[in-house]
N, C-alpha and C. Protein backbone atom coordinates (compact mmCIF):
# COMPACT_ATOMS: atom_id res chain seq x y z
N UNK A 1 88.56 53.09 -15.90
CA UNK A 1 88.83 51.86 -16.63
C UNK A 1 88.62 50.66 -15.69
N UNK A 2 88.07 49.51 -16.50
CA UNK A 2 87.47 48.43 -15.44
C UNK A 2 88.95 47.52 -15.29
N UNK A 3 89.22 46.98 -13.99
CA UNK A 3 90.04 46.08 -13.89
C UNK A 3 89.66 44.61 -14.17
N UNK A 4 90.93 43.89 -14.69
CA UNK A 4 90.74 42.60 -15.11
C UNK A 4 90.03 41.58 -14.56
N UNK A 5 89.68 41.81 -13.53
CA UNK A 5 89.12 40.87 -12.16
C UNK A 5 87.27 41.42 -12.32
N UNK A 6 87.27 43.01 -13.01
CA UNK A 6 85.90 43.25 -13.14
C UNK A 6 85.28 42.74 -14.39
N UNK A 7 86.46 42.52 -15.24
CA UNK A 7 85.79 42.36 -16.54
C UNK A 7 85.56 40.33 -16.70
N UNK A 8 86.47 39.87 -15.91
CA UNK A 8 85.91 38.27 -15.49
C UNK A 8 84.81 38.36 -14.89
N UNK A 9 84.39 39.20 -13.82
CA UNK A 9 83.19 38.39 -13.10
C UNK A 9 82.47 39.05 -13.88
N UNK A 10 82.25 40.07 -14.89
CA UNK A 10 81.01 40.62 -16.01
C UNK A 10 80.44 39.51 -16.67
N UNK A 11 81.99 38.87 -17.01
CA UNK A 11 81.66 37.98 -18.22
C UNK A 11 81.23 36.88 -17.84
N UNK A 12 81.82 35.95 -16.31
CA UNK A 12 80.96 35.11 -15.66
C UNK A 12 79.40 35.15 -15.37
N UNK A 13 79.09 36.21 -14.84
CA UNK A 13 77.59 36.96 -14.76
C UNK A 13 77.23 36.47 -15.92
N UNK A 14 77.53 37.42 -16.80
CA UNK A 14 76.78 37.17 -18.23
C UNK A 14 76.37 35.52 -18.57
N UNK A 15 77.25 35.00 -18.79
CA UNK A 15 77.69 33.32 -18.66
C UNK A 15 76.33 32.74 -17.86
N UNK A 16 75.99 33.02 -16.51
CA UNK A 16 75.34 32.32 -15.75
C UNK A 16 74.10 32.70 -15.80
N UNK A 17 73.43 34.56 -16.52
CA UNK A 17 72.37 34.60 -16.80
C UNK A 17 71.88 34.00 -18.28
N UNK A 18 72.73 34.04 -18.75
CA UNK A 18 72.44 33.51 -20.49
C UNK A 18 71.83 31.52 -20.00
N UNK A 19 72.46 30.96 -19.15
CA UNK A 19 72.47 29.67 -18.72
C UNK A 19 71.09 29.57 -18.04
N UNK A 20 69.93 28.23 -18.37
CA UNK A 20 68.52 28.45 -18.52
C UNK A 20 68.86 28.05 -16.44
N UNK A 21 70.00 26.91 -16.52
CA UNK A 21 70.02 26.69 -15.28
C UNK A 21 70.31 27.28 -14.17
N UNK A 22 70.97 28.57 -14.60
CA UNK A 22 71.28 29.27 -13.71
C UNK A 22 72.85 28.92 -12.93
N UNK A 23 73.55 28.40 -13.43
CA UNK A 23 74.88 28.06 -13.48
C UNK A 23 75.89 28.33 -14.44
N UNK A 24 77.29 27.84 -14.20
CA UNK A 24 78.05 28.05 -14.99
C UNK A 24 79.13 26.61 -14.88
N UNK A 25 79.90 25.93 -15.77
CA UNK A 25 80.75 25.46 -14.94
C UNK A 25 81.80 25.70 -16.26
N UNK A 26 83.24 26.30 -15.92
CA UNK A 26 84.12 26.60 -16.04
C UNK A 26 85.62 25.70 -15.77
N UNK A 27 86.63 25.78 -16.53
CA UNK A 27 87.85 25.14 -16.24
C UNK A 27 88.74 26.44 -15.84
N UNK A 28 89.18 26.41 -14.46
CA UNK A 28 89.96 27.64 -14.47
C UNK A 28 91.08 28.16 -15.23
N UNK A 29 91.70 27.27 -16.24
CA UNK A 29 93.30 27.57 -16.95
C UNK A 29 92.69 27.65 -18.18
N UNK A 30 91.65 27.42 -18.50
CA UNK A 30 91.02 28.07 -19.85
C UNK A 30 90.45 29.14 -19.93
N UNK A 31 89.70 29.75 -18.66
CA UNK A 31 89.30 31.17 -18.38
C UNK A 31 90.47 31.46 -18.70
N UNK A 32 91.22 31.56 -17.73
CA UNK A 32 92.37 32.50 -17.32
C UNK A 32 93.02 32.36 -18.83
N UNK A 33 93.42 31.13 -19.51
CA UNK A 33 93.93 31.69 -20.91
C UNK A 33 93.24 32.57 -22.07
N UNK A 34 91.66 32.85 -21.84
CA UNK A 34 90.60 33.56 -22.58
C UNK A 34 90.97 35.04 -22.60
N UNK A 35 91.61 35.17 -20.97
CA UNK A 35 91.38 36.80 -20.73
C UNK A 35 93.17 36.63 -20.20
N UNK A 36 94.24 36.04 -20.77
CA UNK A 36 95.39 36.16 -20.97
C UNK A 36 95.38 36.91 -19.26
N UNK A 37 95.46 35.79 -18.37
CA UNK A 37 95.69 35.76 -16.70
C UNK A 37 96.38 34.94 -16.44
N UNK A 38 96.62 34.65 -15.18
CA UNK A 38 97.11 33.79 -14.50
C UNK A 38 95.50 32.77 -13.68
N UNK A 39 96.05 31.60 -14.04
CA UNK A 39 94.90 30.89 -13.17
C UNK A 39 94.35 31.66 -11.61
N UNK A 40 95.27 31.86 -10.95
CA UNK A 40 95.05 32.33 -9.59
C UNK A 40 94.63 33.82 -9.59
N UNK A 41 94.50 34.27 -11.01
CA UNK A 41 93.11 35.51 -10.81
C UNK A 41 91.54 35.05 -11.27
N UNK A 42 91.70 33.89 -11.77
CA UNK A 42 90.37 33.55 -11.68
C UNK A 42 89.88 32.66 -10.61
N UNK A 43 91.08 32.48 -9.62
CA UNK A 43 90.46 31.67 -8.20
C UNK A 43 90.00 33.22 -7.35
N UNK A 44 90.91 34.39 -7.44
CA UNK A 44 90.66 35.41 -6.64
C UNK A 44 89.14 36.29 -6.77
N UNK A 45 88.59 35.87 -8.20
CA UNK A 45 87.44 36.95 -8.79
C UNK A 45 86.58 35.90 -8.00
N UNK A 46 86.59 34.44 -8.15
CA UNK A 46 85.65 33.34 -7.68
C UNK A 46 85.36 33.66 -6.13
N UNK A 47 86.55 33.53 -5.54
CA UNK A 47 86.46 33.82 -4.17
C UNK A 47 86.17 35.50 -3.53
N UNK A 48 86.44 36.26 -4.32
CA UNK A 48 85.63 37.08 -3.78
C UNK A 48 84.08 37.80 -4.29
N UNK A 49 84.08 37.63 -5.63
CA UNK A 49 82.75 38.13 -5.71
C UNK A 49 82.15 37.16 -6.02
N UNK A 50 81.90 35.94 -5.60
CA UNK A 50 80.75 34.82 -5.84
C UNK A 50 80.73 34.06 -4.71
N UNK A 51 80.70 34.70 -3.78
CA UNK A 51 80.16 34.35 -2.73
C UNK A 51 78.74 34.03 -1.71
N UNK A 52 78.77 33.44 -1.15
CA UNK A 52 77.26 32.85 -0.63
C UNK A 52 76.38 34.68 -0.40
N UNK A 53 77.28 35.16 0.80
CA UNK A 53 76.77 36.84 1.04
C UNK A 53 75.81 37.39 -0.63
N UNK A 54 77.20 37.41 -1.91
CA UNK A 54 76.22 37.71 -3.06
C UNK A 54 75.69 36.71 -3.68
N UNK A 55 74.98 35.71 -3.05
CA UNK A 55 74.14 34.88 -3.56
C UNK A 55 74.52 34.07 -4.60
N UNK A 56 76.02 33.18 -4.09
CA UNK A 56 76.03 32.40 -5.56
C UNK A 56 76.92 31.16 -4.47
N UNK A 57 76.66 29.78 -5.05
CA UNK A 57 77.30 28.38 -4.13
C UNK A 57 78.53 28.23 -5.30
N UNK A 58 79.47 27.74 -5.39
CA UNK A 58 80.29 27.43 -5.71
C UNK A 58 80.97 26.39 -5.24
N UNK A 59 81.07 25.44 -6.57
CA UNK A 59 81.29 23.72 -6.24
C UNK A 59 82.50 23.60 -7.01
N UNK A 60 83.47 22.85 -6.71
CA UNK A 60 84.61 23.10 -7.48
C UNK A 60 84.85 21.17 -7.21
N UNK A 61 85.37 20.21 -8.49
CA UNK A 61 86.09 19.31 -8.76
C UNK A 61 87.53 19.34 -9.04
N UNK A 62 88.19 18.05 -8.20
CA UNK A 62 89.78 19.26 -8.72
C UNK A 62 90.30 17.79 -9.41
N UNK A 63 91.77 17.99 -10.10
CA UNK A 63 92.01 16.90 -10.61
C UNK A 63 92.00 17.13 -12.31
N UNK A 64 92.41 16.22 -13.37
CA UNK A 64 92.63 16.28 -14.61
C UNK A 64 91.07 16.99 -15.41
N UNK A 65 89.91 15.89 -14.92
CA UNK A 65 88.88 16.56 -15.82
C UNK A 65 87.98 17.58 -14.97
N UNK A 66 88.73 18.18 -14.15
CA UNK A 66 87.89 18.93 -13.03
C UNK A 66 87.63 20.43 -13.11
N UNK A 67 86.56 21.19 -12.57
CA UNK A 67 85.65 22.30 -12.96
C UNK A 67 85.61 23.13 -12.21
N UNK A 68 84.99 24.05 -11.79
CA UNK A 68 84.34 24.90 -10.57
C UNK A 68 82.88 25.26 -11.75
N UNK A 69 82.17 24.94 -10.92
CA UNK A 69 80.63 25.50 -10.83
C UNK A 69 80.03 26.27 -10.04
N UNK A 70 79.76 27.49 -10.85
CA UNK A 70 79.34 28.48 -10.39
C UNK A 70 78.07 28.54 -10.22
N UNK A 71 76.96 28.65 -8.80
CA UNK A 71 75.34 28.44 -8.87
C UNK A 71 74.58 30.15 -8.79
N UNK A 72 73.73 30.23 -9.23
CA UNK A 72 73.25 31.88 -8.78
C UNK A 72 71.91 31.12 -7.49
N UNK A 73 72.29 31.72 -6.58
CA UNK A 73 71.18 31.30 -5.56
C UNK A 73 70.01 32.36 -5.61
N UNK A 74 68.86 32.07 -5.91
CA UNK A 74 67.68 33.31 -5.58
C UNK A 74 66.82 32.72 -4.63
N UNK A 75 66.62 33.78 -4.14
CA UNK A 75 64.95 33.63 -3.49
C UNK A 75 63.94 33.44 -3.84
N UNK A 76 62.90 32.83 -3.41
CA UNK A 76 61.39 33.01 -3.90
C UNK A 76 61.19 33.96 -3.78
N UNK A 77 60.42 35.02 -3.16
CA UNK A 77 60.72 36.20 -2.56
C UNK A 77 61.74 37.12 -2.51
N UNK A 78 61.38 38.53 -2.02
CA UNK A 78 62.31 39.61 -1.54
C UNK A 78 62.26 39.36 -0.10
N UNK A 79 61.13 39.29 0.56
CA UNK A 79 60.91 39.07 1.73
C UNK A 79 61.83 37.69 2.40
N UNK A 80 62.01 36.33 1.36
CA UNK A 80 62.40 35.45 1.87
C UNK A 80 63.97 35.78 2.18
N UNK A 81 64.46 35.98 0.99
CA UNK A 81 65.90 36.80 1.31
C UNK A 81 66.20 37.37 2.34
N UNK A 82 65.59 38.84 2.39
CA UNK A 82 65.83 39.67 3.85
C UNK A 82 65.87 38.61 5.29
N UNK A 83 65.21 37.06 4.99
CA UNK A 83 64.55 36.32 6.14
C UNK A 83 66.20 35.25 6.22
N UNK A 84 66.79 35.39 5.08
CA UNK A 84 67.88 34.28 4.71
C UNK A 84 69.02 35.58 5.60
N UNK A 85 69.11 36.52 5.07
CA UNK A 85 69.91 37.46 5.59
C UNK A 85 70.03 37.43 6.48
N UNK A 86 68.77 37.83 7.26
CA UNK A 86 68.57 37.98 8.89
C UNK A 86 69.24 36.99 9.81
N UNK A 87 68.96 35.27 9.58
CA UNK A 87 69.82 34.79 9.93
C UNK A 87 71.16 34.70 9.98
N UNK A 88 71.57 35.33 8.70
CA UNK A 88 73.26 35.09 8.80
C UNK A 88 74.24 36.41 9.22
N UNK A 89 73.31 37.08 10.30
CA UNK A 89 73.67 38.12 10.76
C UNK A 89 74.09 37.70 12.51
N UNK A 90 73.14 36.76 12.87
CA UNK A 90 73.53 36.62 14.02
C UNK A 90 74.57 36.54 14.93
N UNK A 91 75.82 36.41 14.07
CA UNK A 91 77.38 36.17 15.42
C UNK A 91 77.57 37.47 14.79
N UNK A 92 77.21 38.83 14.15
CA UNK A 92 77.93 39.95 13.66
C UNK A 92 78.16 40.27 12.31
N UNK A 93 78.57 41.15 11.13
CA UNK A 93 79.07 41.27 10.11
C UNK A 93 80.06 42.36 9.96
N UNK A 94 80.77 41.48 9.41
CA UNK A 94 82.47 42.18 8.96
C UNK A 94 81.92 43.63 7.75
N UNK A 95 82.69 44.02 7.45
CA UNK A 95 83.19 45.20 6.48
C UNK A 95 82.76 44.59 5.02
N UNK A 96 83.36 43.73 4.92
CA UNK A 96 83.02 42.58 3.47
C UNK A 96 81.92 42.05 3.47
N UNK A 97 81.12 41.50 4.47
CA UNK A 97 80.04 40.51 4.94
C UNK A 97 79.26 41.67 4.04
N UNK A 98 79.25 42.55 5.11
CA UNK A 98 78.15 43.67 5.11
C UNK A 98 77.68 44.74 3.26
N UNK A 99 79.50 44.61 2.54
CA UNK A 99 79.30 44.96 1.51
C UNK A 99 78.65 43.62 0.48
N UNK A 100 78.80 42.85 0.53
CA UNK A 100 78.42 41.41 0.27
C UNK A 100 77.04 41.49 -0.05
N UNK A 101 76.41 41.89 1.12
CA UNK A 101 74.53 41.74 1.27
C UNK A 101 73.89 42.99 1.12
N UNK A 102 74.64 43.76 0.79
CA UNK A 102 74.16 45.16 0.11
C UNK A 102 73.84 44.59 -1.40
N UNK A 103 75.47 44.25 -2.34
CA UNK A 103 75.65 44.49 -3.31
C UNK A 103 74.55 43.74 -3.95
N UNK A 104 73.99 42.19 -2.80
CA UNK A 104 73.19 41.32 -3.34
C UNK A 104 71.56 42.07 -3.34
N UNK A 105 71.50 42.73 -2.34
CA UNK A 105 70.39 43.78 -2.10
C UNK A 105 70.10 43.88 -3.67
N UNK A 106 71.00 45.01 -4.23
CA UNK A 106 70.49 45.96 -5.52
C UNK A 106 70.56 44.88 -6.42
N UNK A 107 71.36 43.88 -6.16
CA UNK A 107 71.15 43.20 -7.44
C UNK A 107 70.07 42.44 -7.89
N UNK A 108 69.31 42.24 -6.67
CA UNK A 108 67.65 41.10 -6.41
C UNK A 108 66.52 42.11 -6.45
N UNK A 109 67.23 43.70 -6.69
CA UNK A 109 66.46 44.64 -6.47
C UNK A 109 65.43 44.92 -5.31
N UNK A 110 65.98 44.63 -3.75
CA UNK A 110 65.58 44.90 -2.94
C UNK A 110 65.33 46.40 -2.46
N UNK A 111 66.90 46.51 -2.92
CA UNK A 111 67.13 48.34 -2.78
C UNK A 111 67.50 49.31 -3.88
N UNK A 112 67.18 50.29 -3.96
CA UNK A 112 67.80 51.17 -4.72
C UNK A 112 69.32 51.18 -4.79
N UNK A 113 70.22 51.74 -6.25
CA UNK A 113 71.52 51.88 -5.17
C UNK A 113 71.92 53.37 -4.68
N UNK A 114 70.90 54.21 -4.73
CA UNK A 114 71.33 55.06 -3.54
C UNK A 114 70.79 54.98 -2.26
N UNK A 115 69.59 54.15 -1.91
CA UNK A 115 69.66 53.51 -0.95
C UNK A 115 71.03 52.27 -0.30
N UNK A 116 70.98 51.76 -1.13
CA UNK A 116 72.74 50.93 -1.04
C UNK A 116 73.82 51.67 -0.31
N UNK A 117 73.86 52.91 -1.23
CA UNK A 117 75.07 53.61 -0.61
C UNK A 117 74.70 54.20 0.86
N UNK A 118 73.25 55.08 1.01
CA UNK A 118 73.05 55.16 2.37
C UNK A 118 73.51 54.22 3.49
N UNK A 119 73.20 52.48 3.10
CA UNK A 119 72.89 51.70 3.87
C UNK A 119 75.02 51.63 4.26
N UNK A 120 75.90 51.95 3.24
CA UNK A 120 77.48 51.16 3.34
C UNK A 120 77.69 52.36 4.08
N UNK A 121 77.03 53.88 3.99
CA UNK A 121 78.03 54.94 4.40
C UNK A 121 77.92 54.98 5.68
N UNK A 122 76.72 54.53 6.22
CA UNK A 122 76.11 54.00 8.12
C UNK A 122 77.00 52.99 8.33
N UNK A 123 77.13 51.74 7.83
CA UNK A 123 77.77 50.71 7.95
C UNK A 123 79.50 50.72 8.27
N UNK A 124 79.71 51.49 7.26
CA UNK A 124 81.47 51.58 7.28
C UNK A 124 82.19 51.40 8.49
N UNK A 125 83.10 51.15 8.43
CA UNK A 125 84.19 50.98 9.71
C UNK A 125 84.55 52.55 10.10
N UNK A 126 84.54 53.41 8.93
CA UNK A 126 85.12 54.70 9.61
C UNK A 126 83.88 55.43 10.32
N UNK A 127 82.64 55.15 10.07
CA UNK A 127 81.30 55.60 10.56
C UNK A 127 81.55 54.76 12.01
N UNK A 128 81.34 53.85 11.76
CA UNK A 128 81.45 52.84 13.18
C UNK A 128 83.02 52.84 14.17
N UNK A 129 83.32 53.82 14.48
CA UNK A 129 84.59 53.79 14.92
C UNK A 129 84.83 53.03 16.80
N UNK A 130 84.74 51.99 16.11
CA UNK A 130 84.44 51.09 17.88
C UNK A 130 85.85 50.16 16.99
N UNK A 131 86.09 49.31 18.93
CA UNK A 131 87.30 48.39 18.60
C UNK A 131 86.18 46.71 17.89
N UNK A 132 87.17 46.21 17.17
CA UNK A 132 86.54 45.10 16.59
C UNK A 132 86.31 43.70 18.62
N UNK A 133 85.74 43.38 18.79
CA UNK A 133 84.30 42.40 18.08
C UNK A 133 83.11 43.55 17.81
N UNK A 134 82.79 44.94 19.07
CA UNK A 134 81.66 45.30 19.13
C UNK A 134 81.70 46.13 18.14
N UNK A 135 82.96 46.47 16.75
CA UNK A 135 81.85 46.88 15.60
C UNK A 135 80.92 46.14 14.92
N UNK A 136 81.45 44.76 14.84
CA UNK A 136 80.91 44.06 13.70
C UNK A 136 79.68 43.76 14.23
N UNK A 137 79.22 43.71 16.42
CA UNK A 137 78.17 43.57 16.51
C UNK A 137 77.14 44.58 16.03
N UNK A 138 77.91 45.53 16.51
CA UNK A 138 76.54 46.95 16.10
C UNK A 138 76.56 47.02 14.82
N UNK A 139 77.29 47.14 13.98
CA UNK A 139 77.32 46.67 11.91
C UNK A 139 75.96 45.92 12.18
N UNK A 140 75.38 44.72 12.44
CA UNK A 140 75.04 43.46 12.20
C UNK A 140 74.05 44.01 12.94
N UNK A 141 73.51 44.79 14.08
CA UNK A 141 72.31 45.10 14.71
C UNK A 141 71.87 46.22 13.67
N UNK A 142 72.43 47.31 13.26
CA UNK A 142 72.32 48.13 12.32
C UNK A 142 71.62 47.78 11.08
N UNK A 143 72.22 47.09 10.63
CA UNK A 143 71.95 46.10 9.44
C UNK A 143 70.57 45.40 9.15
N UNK A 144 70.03 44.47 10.45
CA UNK A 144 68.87 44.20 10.61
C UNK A 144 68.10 45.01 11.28
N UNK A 145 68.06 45.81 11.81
CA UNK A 145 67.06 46.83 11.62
C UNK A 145 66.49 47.71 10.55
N UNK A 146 67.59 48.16 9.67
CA UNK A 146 67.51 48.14 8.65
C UNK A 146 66.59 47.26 7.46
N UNK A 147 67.03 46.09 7.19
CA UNK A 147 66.38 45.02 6.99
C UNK A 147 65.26 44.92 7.21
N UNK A 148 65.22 44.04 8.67
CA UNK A 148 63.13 44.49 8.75
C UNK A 148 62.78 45.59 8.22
N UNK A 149 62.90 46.90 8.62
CA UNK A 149 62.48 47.67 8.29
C UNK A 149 61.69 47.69 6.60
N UNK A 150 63.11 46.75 5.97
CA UNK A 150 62.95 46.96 4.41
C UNK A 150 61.48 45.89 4.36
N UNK A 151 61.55 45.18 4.95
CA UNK A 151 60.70 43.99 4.98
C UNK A 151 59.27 43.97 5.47
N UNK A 152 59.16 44.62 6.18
CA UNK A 152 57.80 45.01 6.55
C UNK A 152 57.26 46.05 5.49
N UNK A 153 57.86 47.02 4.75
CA UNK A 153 57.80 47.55 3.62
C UNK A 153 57.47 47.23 2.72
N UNK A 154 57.71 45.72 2.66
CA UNK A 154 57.80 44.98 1.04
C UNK A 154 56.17 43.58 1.50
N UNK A 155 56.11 44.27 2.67
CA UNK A 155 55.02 43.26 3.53
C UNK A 155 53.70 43.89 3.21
N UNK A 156 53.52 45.81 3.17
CA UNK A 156 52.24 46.05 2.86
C UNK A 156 51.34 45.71 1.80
């Protein structure tokens, strides 16, 4: 059974592909009264699955007539992505980071998702059993090798 937090960001998704612009903009106490919540589960679905990692900006106005806007960021490319990625690998990636740019992977259809899962079950913290900073470095070297790899692939 899907949890309440899965069945908001479905319906946000939905929301932002149906939208020609590729946005959404939302009042959070009217979501949250749609799907009978508390406002502060529709700040928690925002903040974690619409994040830059899965490719979405989020602009929020606060105040009486104020919103959050939700953006879907794409690439020109598959290749450009992997190139957007690559950079934001450089100081390391966390546990979240790393599930983040997977999930955005299958969703831009970079990867398969049993390639996906290959890529989280290498990745994991319990696979990587080092003390934190030098997991998140080797996560993040892992990762882009990976990456190119995918990229020179998508290059022939």
């Amino acid at each position: 059974m899907r949890n309440i937090s899965d069945i908001i960001e479905g319906y946000l998704k939905k929301v932002i592909e149906l939208d020609d612009k590729g946005h959404v903009e939302i009042k959070r106490n009217e979501i949250a009264e749609q799907f009978q919540c508390v406002p502060s589960q529709i700040n928690y679905v925002i903040n974690t699955r619409f994040t830059a990692d899965r490719g979405y900006l989020v602009e929020s106005k606060r105040g009486g007539g104020g919103y959050i806007r939700i953006v879907r960021v794409r690439a020109h490319t598959k290749v450009d992505l992997i190139d957007t990625i690559l950079m934001s690998l450089k100081l390391g990636a966390s546990q979240t980071m790393t599930e983040d740019i997977v999930f955005r992977l299958i969703d831009e259809e970079v990867v398969t998702k049993r390639e996906a899962k290959m890529m989280l079950a290498a990745l994991d913290r319990t696979t990587l059993v080092l003390p934190l900073p030098h997991r998140d470095e080797l996560r993040s070297r892992i990762l882009q090798a990976m990456l190119l790899t995918i990229k020179y692939e998508q290059l022939k």
